[in-house]
C-alpha atoms as a PDB file:
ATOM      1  CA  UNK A   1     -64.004  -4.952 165.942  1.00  0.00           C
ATOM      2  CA  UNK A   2     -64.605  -3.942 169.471  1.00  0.00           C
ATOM      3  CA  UNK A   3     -67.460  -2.955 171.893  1.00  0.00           C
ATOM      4  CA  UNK A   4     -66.335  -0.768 174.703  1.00  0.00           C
ATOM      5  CA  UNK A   5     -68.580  -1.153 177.760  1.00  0.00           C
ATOM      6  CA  UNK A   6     -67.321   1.966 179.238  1.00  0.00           C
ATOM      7  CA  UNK A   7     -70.029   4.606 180.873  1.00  0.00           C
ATOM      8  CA  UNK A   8     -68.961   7.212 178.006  1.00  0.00           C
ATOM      9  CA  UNK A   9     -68.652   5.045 175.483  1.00  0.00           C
ATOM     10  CA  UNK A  10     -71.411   2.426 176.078  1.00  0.00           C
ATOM     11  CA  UNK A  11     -73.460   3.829 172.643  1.00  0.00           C
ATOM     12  CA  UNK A  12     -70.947   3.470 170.338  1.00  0.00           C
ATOM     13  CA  UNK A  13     -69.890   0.607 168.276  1.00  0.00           C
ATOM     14  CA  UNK A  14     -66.188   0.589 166.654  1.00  0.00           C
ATOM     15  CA  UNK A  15     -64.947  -1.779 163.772  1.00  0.00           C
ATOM     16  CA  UNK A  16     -61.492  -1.478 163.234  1.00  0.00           C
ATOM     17  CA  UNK A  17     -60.040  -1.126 159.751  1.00  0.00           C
ATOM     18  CA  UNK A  18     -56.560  -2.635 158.741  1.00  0.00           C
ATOM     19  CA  UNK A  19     -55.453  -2.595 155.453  1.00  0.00           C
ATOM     20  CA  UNK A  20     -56.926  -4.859 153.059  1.00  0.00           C
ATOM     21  CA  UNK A  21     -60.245  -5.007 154.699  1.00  0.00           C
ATOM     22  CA  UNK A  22     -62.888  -4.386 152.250  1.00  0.00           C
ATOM     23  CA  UNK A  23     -65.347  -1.250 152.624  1.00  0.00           C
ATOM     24  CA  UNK A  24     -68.362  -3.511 151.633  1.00  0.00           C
ATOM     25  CA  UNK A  25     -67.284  -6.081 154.672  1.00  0.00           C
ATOM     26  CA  UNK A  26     -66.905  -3.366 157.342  1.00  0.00           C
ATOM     27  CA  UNK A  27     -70.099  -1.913 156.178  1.00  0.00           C
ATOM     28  CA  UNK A  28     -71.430  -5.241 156.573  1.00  0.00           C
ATOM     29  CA  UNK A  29     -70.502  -5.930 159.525  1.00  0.00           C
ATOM     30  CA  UNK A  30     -71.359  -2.544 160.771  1.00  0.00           C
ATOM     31  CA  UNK A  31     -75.252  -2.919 159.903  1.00  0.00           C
ATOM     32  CA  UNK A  32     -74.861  -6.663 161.475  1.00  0.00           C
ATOM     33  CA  UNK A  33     -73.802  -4.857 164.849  1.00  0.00           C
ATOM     34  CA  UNK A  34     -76.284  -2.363 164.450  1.00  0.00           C
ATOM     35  CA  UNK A  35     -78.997  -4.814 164.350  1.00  0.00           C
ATOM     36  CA  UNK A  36     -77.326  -7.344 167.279  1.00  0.00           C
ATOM     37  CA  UNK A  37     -77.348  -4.198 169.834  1.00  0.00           C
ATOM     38  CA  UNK A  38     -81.072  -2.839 168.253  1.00  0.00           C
ATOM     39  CA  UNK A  39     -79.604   0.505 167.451  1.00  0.00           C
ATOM     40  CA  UNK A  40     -81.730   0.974 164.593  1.00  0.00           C
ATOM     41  CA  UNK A  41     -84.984  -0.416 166.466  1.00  0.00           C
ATOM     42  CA  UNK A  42     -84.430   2.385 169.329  1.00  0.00           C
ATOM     43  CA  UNK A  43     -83.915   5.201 166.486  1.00  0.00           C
ATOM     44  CA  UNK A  44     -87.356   4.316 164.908  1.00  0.00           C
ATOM     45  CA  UNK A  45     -89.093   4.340 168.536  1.00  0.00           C
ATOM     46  CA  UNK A  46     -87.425   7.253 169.588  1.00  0.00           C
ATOM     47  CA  UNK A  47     -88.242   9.183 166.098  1.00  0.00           C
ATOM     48  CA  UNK A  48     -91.468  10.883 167.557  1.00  0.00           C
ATOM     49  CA  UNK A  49     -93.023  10.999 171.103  1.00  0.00           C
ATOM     50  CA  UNK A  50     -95.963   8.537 171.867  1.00  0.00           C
ATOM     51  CA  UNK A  51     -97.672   8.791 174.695  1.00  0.00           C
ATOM     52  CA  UNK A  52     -97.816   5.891 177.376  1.00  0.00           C
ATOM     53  CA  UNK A  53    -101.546   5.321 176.993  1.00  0.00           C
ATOM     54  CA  UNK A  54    -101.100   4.909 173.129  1.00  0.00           C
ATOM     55  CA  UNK A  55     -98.431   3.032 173.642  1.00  0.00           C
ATOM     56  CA  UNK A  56    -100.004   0.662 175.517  1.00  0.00           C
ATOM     57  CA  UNK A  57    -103.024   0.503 173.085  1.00  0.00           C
ATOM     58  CA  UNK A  58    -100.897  -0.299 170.270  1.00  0.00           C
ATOM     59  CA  UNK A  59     -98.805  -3.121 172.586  1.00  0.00           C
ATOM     60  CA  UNK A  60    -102.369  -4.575 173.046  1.00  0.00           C
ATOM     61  CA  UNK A  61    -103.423  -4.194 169.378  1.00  0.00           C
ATOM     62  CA  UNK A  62    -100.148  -5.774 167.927  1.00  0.00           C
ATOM     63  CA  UNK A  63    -100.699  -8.833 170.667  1.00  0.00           C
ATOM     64  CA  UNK A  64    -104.357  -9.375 169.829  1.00  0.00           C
ATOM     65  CA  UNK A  65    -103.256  -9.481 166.297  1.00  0.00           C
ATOM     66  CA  UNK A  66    -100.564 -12.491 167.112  1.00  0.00           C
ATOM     67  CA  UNK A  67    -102.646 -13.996 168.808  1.00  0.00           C
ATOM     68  CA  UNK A  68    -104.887 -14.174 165.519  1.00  0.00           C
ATOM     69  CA  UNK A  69    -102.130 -14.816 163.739  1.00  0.00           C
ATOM     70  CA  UNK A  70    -101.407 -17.946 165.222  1.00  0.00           C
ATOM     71  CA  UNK A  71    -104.961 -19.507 165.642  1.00  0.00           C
ATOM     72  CA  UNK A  72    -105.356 -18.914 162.059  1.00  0.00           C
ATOM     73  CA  UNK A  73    -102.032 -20.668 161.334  1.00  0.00           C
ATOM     74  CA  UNK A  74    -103.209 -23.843 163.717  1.00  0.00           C
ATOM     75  CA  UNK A  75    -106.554 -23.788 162.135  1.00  0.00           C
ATOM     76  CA  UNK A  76    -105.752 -23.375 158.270  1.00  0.00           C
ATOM     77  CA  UNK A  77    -104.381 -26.081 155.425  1.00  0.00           C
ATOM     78  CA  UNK A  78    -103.953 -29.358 157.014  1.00  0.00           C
ATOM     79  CA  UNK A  79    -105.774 -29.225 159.827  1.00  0.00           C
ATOM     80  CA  UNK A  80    -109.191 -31.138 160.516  1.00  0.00           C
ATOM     81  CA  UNK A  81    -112.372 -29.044 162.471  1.00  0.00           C
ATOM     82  CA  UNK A  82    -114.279 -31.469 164.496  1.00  0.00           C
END
């Protein structure tokens, strides 16, 4: 298993199989490097063009709804209202 850093190859990721090495572990570990270096998370973004103004709208939406998120966490079971 290797990363090269290189300018060419800076986008590819490289697991190297001996013999004995299970198909199901390199797989494995393949998805687990996939997910470290957020391959998968710049395919979905980069599936379809969004403009920067909807971007930004839906940056503000998905705070606004953390934000609720977490007051509704801090104010649900357990908690007293004074």
């Amino acid at each position: 298993m290797a990363y090269d850093n290189k300018k060419d190859n800076k986008d590819k990721i490289r697991i190297d199989i001996t013999d004995g090495f299970a198909v199901e572990r390199a797989l494995k570990k393949f998805k687990r490097l996939c997910d470290a270096y957020g391959i998968v998370k710049e395919y979905r973004a980069r599936e379809y063009y969004s403009k920067p103004s909807i971007k930004r709208v839906e940056k503000l939406e998905a705070a606004e709804k953390r934000r609720q998120k977490t007051n509704s966490k801090s104010s649900g079971r357990g908690s007293k209202k004074i």
